[in-house]
Protein backbone atom coordinates (compact mmCIF):
# COMPACT_ATOMS: atom_id res chain seq x y z
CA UNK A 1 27.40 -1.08 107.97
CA UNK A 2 26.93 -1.45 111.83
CA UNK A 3 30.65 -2.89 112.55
CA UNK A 4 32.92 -1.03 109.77
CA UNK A 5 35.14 1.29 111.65
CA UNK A 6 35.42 3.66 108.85
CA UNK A 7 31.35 3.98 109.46
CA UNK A 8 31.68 4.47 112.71
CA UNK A 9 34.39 7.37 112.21
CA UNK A 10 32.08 9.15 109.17
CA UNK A 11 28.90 9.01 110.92
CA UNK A 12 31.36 10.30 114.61
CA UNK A 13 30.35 7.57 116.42
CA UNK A 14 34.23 7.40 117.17
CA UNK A 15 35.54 10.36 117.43
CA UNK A 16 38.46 11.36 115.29
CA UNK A 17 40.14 14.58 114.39
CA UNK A 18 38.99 15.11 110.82
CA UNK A 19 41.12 17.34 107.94
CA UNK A 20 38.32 17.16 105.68
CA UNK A 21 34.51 17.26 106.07
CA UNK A 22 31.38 17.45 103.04
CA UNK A 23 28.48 15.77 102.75
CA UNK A 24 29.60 12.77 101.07
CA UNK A 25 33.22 12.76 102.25
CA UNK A 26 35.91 12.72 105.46
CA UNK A 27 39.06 12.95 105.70
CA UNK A 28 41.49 11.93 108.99
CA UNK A 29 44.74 11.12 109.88
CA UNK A 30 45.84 7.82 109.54
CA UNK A 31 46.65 5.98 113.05
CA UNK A 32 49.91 4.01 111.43
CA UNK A 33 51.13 7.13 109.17
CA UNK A 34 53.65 5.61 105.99
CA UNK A 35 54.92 9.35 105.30
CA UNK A 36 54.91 12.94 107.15
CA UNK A 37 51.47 13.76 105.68
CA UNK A 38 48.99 10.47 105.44
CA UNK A 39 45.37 10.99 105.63
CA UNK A 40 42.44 8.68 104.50
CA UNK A 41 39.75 9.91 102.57
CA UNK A 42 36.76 7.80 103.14
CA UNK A 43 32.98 8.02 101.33
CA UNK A 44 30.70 8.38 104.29
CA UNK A 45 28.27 5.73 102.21
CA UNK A 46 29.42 1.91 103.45
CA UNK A 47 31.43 1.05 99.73
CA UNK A 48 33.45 -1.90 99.81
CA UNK A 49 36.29 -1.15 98.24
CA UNK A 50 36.93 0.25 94.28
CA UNK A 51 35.92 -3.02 92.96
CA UNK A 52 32.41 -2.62 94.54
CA UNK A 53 32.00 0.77 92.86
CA UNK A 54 28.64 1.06 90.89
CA UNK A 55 27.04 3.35 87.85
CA UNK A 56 25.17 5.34 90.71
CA UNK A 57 28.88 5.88 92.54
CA UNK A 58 30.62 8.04 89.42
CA UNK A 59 30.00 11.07 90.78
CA UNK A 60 31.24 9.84 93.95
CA UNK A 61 33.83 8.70 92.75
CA UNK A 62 34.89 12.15 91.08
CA UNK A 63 34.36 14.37 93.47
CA UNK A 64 36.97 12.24 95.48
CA UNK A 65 39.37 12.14 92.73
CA UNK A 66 38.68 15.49 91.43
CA UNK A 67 37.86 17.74 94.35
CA UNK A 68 38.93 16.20 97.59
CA UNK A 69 41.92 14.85 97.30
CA UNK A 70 43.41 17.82 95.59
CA UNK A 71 41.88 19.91 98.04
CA UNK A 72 43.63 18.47 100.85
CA UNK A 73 46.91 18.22 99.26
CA UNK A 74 46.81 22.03 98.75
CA UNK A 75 45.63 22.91 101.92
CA UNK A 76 48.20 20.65 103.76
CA UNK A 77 51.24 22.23 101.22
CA UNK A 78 52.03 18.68 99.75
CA UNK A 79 50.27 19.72 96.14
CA UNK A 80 53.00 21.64 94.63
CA UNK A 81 55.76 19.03 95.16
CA UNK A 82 53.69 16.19 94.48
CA UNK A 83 52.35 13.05 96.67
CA UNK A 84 50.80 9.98 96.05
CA UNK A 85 46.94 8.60 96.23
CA UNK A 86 46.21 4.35 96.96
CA UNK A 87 43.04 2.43 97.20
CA UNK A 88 44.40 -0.63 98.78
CA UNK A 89 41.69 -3.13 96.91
CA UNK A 90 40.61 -6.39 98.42
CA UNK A 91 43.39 -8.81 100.43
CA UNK A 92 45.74 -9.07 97.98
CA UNK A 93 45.80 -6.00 97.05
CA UNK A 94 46.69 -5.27 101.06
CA UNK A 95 43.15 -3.53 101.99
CA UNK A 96 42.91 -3.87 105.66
CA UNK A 97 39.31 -2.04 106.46
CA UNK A 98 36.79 -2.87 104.11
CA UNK A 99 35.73 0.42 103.23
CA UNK A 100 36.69 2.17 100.31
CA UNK A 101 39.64 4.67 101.47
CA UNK A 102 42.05 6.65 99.62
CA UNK A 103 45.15 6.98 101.51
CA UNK A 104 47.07 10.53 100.58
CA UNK A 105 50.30 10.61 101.23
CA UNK A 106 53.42 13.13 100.97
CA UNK A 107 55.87 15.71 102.70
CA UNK A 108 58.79 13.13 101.28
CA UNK A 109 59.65 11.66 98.02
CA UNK A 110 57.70 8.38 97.48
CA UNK A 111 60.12 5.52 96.02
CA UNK A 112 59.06 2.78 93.49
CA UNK A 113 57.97 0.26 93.70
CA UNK A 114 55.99 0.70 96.94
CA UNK A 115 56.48 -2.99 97.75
């Protein structure tokens, strides 16, 4: 999509300093961080948000889960300790850029609920 910023950051158009880099996936630090260690991890294919996820998106969808987001935890020394994973979805659910985007968070305890 020609005017999604997340786009725009996957495909370098903007620049941005990335943690995380595949095929199918980035990973960057988010500009407002909520904790010591906040990074969004962002499809590089334009998906709206977890309620737009299709059949053709599992595996996706997985790797995210399964791969990335673990990965990054590990290599940024949050995975032992613990941290926390949101997908903001749609405006009540607070999603801001309407891209699909985990935010990873950690390096502090996370209280509940998040508000």
């Amino acid at each position: 999509m020609s005017d999604c910023i997340f786009c725009k950051i996957a495909s370098k158009e903007i620049p941005s300093p990335l943690v995380y880099e595949d095929d199918t996936v980035v990973a960057f630090p988010d500009l407002e961080p909520k904790a010591p260690v906040h990074i969004l991890v962002i499809p590089k294919k334009h998906i709206e948000s977890l309620a737009a996820l299709k059949e053709e998106d599992k595996e996706l969808a997985a790797h995210i889960l399964v791969d990335v987001i673990p990965q990054i935890a590990r290599d940024l020394g949050i995975a032992e300790k613990g941290f926390r994973t949101v997908a903001n979805t749609s405006d009540d659910g607070g999603q801001t850029v309407k891209h699909l985007h985990f935010h990873l968070l950690g390096g502090r305890f996370m209280q509940w609920p998040p508000g």
